[in-house]
Protein backbone atom coordinates (compact mmCIF):
# COMPACT_ATOMS: atom_id res chain seq x y z
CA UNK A 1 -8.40 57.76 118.90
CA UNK A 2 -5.40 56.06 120.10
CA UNK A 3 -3.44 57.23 122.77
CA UNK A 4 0.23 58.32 122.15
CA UNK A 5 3.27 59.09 124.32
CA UNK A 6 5.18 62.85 122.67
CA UNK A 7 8.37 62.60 122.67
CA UNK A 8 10.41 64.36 125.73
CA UNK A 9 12.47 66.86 123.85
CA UNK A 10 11.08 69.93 121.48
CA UNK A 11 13.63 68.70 118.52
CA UNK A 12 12.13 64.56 118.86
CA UNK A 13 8.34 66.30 119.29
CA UNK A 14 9.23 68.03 115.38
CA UNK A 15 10.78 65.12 114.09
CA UNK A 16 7.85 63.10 114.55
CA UNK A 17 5.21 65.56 113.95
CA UNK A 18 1.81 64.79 112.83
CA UNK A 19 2.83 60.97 113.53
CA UNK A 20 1.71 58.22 115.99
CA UNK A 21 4.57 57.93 117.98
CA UNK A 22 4.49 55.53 120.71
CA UNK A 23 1.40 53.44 121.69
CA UNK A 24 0.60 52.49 125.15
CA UNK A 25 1.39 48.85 125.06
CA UNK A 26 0.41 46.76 128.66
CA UNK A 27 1.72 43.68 129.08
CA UNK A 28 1.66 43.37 133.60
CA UNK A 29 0.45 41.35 134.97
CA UNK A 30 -3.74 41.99 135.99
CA UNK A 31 -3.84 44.70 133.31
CA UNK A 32 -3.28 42.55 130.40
CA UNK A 33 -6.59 40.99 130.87
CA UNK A 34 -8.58 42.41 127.85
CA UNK A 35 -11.96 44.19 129.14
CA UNK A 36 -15.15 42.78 128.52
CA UNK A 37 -17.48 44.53 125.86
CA UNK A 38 -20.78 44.90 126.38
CA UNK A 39 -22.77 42.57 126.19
CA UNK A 40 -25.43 42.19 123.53
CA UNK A 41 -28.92 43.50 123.68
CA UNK A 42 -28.22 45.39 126.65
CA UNK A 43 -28.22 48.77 127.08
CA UNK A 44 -26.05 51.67 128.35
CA UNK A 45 -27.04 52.99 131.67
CA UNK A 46 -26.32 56.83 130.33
CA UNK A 47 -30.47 57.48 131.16
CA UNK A 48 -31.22 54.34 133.62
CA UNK A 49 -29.49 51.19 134.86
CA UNK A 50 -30.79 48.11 133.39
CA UNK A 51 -32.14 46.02 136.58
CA UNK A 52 -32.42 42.16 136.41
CA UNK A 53 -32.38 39.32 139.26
CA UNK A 54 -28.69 38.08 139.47
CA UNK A 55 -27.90 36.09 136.80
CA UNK A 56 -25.87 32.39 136.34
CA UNK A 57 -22.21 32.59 137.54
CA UNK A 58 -23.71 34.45 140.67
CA UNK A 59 -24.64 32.69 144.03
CA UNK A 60 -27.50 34.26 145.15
CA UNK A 61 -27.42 33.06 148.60
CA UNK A 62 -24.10 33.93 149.28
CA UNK A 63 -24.42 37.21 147.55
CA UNK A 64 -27.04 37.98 149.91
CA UNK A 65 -25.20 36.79 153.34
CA UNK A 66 -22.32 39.62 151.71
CA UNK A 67 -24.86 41.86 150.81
CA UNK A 68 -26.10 41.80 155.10
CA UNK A 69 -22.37 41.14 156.72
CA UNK A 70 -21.37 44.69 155.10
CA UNK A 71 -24.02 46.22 156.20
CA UNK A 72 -23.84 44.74 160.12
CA UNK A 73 -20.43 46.50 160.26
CA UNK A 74 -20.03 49.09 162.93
CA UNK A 75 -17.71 51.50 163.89
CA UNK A 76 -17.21 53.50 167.50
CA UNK A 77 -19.80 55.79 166.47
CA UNK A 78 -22.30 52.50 166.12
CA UNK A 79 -23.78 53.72 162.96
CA UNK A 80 -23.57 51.29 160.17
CA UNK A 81 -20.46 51.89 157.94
CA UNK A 82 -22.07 50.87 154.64
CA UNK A 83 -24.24 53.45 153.61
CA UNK A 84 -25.11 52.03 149.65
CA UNK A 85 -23.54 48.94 148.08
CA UNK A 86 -24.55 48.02 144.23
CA UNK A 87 -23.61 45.29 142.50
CA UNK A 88 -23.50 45.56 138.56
CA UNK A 89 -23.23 41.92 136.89
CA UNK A 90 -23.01 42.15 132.75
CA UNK A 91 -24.63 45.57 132.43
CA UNK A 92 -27.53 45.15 135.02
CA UNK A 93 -27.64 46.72 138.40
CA UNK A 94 -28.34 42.86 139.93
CA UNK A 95 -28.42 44.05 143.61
CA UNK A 96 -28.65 48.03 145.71
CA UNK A 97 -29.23 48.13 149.26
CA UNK A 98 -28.71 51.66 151.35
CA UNK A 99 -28.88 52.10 155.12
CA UNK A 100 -31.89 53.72 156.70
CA UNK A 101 -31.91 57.52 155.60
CA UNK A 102 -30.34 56.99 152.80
CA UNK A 103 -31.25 56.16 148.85
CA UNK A 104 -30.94 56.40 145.42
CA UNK A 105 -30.87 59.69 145.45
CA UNK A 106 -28.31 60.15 148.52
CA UNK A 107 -24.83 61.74 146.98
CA UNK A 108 -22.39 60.61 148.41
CA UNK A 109 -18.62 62.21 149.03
CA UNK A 110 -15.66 60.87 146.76
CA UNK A 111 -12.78 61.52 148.92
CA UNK A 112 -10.38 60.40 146.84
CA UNK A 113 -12.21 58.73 144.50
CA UNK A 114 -12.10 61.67 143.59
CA UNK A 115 -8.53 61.32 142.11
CA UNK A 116 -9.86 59.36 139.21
CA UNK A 117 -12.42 61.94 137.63
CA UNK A 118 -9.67 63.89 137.27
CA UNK A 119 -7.52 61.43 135.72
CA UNK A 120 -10.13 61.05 133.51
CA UNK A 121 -9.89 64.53 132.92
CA UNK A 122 -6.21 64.12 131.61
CA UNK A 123 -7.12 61.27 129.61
CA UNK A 124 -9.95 63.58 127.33
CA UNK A 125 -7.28 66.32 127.19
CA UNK A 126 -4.60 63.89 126.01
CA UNK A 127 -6.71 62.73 123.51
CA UNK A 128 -7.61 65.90 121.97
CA UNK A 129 -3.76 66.90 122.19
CA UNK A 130 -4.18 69.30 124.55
CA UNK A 131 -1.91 67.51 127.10
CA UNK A 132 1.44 65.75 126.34
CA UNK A 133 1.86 62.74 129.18
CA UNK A 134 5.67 62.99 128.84
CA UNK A 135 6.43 66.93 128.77
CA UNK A 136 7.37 68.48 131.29
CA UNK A 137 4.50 69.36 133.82
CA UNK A 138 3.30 73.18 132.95
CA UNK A 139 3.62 74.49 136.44
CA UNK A 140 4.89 78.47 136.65
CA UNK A 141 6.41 77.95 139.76
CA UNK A 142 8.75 75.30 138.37
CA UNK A 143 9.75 77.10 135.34
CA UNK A 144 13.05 79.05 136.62
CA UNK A 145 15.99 77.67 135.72
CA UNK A 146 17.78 75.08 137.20
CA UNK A 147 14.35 73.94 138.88
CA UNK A 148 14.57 70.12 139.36
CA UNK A 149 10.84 70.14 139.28
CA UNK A 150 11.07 71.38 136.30
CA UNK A 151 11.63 68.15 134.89
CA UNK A 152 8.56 66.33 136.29
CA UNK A 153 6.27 64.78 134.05
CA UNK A 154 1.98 64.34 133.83
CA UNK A 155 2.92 60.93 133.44
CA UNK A 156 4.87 60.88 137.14
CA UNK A 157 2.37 63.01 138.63
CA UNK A 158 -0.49 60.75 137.40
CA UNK A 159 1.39 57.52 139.15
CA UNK A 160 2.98 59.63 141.96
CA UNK A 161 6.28 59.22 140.98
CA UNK A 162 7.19 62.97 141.57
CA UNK A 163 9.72 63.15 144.43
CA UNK A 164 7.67 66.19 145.82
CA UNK A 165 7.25 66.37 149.25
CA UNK A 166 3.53 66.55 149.70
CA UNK A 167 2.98 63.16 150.71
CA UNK A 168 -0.19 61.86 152.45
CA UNK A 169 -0.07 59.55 155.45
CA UNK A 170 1.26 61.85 158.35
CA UNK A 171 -1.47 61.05 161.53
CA UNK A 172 -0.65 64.75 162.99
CA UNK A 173 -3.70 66.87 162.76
CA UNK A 174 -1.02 69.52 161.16
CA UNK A 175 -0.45 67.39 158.57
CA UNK A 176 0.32 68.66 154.82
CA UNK A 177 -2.96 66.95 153.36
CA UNK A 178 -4.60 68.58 156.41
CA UNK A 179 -3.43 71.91 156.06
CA UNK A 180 -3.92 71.74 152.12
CA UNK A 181 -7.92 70.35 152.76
CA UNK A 182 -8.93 72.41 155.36
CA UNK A 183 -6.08 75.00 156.03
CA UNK A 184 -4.51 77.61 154.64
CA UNK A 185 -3.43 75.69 151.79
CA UNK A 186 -7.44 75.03 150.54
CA UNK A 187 -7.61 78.81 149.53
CA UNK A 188 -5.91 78.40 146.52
CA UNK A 189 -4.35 73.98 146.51
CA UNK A 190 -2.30 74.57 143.37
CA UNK A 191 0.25 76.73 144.71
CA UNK A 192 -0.14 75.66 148.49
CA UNK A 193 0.97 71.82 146.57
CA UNK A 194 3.26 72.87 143.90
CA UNK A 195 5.42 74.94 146.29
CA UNK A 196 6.99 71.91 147.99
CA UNK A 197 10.61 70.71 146.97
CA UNK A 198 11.78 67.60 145.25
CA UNK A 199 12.98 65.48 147.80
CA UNK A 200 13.40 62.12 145.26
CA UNK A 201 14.18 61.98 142.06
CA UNK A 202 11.74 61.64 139.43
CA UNK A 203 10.19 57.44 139.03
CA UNK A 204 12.50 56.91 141.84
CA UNK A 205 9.88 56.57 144.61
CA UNK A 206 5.98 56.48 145.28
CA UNK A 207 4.46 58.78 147.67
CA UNK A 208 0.61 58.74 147.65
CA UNK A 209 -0.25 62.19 147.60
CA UNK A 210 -3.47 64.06 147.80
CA UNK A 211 -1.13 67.66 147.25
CA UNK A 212 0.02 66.01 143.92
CA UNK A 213 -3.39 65.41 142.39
CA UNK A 214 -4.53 68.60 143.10
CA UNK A 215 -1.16 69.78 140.93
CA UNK A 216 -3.06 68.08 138.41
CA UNK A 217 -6.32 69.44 138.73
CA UNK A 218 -4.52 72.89 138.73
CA UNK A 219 -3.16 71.66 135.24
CA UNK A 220 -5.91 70.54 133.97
CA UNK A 221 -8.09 73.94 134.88
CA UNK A 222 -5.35 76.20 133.45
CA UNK A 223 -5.45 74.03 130.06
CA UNK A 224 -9.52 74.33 129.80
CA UNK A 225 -9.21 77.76 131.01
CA UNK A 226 -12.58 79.85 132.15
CA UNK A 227 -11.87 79.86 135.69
CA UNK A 228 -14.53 77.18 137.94
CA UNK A 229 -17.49 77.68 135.29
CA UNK A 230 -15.47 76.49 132.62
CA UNK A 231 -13.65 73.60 133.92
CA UNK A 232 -17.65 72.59 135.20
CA UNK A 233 -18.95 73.35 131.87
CA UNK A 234 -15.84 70.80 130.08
CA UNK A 235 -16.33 68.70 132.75
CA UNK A 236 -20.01 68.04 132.13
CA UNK A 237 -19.86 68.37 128.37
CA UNK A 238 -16.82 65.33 127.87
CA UNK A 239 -17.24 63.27 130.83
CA UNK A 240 -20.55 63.37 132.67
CA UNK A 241 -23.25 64.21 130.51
CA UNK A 242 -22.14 61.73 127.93
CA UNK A 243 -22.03 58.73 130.66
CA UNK A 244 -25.37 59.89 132.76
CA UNK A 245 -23.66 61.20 135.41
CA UNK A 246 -26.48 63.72 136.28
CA UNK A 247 -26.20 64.19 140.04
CA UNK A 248 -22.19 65.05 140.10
CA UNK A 249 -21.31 67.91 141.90
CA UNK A 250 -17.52 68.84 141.76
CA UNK A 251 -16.10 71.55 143.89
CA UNK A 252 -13.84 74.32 143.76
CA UNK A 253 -11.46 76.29 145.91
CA UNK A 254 -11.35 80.46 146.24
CA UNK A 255 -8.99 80.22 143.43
CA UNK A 256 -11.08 78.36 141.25
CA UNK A 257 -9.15 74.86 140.74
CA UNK A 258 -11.32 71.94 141.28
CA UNK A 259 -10.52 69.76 144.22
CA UNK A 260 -9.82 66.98 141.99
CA UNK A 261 -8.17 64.86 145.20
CA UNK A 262 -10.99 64.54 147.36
CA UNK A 263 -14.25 66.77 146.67
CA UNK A 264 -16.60 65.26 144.44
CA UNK A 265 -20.64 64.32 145.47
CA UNK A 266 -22.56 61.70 143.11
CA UNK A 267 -25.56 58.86 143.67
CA UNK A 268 -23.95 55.58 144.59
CA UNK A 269 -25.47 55.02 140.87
CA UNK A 270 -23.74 57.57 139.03
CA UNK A 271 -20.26 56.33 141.10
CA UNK A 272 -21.22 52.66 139.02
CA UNK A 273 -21.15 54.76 135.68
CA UNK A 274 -17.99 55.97 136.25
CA UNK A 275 -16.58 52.57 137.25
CA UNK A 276 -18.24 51.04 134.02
CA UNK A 277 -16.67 53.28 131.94
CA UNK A 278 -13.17 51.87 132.68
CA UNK A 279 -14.59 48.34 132.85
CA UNK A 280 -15.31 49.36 129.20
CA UNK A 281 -12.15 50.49 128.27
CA UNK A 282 -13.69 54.31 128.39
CA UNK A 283 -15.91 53.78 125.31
CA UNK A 284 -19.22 54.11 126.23
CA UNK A 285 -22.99 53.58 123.48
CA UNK A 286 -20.06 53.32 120.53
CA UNK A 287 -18.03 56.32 121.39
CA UNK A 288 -14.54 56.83 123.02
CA UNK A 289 -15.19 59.31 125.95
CA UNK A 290 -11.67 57.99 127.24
CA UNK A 291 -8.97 57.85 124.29
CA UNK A 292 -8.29 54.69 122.64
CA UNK A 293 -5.54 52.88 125.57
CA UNK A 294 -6.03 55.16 128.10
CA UNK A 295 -7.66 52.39 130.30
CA UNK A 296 -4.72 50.28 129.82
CA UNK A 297 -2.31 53.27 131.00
CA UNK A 298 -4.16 53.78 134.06
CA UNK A 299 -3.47 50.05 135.04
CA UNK A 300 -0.02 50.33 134.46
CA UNK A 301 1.41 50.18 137.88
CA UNK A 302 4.20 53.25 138.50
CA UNK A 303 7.64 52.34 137.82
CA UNK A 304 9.15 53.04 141.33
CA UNK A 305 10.75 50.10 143.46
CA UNK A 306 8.56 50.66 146.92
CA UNK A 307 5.02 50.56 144.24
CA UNK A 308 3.18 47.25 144.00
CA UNK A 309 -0.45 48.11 143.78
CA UNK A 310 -0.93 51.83 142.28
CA UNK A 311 -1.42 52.81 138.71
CA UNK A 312 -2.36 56.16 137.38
CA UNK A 313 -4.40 57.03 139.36
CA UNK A 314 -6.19 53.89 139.91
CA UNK A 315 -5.80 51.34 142.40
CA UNK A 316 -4.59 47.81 141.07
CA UNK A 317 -5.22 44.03 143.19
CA UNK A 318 -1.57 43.11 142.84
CA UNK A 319 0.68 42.34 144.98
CA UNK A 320 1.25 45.48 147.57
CA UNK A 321 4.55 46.84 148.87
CA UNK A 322 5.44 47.71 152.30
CA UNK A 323 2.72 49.86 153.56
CA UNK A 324 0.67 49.46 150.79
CA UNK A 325 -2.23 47.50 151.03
CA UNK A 326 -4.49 45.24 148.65
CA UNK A 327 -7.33 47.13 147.60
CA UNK A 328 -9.75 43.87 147.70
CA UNK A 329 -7.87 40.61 149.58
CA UNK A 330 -8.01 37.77 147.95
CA UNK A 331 -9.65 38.69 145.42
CA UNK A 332 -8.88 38.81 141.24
CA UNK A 333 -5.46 40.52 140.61
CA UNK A 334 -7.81 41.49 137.06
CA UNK A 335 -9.72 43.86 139.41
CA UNK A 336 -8.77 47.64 140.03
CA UNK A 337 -10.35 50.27 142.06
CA UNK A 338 -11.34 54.10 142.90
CA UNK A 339 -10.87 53.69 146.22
CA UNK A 340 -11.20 56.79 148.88
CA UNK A 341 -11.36 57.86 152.71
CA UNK A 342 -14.12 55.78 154.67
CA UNK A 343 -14.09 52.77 152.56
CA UNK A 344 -15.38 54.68 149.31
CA UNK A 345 -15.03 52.40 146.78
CA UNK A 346 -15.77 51.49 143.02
CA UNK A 347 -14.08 47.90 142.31
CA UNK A 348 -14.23 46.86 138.86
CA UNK A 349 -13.26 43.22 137.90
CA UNK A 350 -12.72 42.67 134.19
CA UNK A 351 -12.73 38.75 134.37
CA UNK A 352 -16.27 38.59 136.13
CA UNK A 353 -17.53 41.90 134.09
CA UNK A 354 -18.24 43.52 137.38
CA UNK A 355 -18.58 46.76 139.22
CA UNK A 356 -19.20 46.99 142.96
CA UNK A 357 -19.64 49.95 145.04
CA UNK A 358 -19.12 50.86 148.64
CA UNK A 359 -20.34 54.11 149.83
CA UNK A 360 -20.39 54.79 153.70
CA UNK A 361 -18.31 56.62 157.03
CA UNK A 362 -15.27 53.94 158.46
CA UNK A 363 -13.52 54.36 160.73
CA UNK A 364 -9.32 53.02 160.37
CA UNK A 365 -9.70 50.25 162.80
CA UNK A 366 -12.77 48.86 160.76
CA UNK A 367 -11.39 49.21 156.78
CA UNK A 368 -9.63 45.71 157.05
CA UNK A 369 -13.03 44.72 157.54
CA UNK A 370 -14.50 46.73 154.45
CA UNK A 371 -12.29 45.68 151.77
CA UNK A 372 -12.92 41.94 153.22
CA UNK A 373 -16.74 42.53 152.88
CA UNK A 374 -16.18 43.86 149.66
CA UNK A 375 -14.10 40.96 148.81
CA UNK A 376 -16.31 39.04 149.79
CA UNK A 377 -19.25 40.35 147.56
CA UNK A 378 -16.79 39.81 144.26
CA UNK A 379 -16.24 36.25 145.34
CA UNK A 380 -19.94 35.45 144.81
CA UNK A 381 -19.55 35.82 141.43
CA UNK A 382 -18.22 32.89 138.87
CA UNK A 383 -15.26 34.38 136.54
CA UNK A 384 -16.98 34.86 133.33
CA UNK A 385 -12.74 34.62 131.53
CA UNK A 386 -10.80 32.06 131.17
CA UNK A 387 -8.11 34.50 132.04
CA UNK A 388 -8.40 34.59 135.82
């Protein structure tokens, strides 16, 4: 299925019924490098990974020396703040490594990873029509008339382009991510979120928000419907189970949304099948869990002026804005990333066919040093496209 953009008005939607309106066409730079198919003879990792030494293109040696500087990082607490780091090469889990008390089995907490299941969420619900990217966002509270927020679109909300003031970033323990994760606002994160005002117009400014994706987790909920058991029962049945992603556990607030911006556990394992998913441009053993282009939307990067680095959702190695950062320095501007608090992160690189993950606890003075030993990883491995 290909993914399509509905017109914005009701009388442009019924002119153009039943037709294939717009298709996501992405021509920026880093996401119009094409994603690698898989490669030949090997298979999905929906039961198992396939394991194999590292292959050519990949210096063992210096993959190694990465593998043990990421794990020799400390932070004030003096516990190492790599917990599990996998390297996935062409389909094969080449190299895992956990700190002591922790394995295979070990889930580990999104954080905001997080953010990316449940754009993955949208993505299914687009392509089965049940979500229109460019309507206006069905929030109740926004519905009265004259409501600027009325006006806010999926599509803005995916690449926080809302103008709502629920911004993350505040250092003040009151902050509004604080009070919406672990005060009064985690009771019931839809409404504590969606009853903020517009502060910016709509595309007009990026504000990483936490408040904002749990708008869209609200959305996405209310458009399933069955309350927490049956957004876990869609949840399992059109993302997870079809990709192996056995050990996920999502959770939910009193209300019943899922905390789509920051509470989901997996295995460092099933974090890699989520990651190779997008690196395979959502289709996974022949079939399109992710709609035809909705990869290529989520590495769009959002339209504001002050946005360098952030797509829908995802995290892209481009060039960052001020006080936005470069997910991994130095590194391919083909690679994106789920990226979370405490250096979780799942970097794929479409030019090396590659998927790392970080797992672990760091602290803010030590992340420069985690995205560098992540960096650093990627850099042992030989592009595999021209196209880099």
């Amino acid at each position: 299925m290909r993914l399509v953009f509905m017109p914005r008005t009701a009388s442009s939607r019924a002119a153009y019924a039943g037709a294939v309106l717009v298709t996501v066409l992405v021509s920026v730079a880093g996401a119009a490098v094409p994603l690698p198919p898989q490669p030949a003879g090997v298979p999905y990792p929906t039961e198992a990974w396939p394991v194999a030494p590292p292959g050519p293109g990949v210096d063992v040696e210096r993959l190694d020396a990465a593998l043990d500087a990421a794990f020799e990082l400390r932070g004030w607490n003096g516990l190492p703040d790599t917990r599990a780091l996998l390297v996935v090469h062409h389909g094969a889990l080449v190299a895992e490594r956990y700190a002591q008390g922790f394995g295979p089995d070990s889930r580990f907490q999104s954080w905001s990873m997080a953010k990316t299941v449940t754009q993955a969420l949208v993505g299914i619900l687009v392509g089965q029509k049940r979500l229109d990217l460019r309507a206006a966002a069905p929030v109740p509270a926004w519905r009265a008339k004259d409501d600027p927020r009325g006006a806010i679109t999926l599509d803005q909300l995916l690449h926080m382009t809302s103008g709502l003031d629920n911004a993350d970033g505040s250092p003040e323990p009151d902050s509004f991510a604080s009070r919406l994760l672990f005060g009064p606002g985690s009771l019931d994160v839809f409404a504590y979120a969606s009853n903020v005002p517009a502060i910016n117009a709509p595309d007009t400014s990026w504000a990483y928000s936490t408040g904002t994706t749990m708008i869209v987790a609200g959305i996405v909920g209310r458009t399933v419907g069955g309350g927490s058991a049956g957004m876990l029962a869609f949840m399992h049945r059109e993302l997870f189970d079809p990709i192996g992603m056995r050990t996920v556990v999502p959770e939910f607030d009193a209300a019943g949304t899922f905390l789509g911006g920051a509470w989901v556990w997996a295995t460092a394992r099933d974090w890699a099948r989520l990651g190779y998913l997008y690196l395979r441009d959502g289709v996974w053993d022949g079939r399109h869990v992710l709609p035809e282009g909705w990869v290529g939307y989520s590495r769009t990067p959002a339209p504001a002026p002050n946005n360098g680095v952030y797509g829908a959702h995802l995290w892209l190695n481009l060039e960052p804005k001020a006080k936005q950062f470069a997910p991994l320095p130095g590194g391919p501007h083909s690679a994106f990333c789920l990226s979370g608090n405490g250096g979780q992160m799942v970097v794929v690189v479409p030019t090396r066919d590659l998927v790392v993950v970080r797992l672990g606890v760091t602290q803010t003075m030590t992340f420069p040093a985690v995205t560098q030993a992540v960096a650093a990883v990627v850099a042992t491995v030989a592009p595999s496209s021209p196209e880099e």
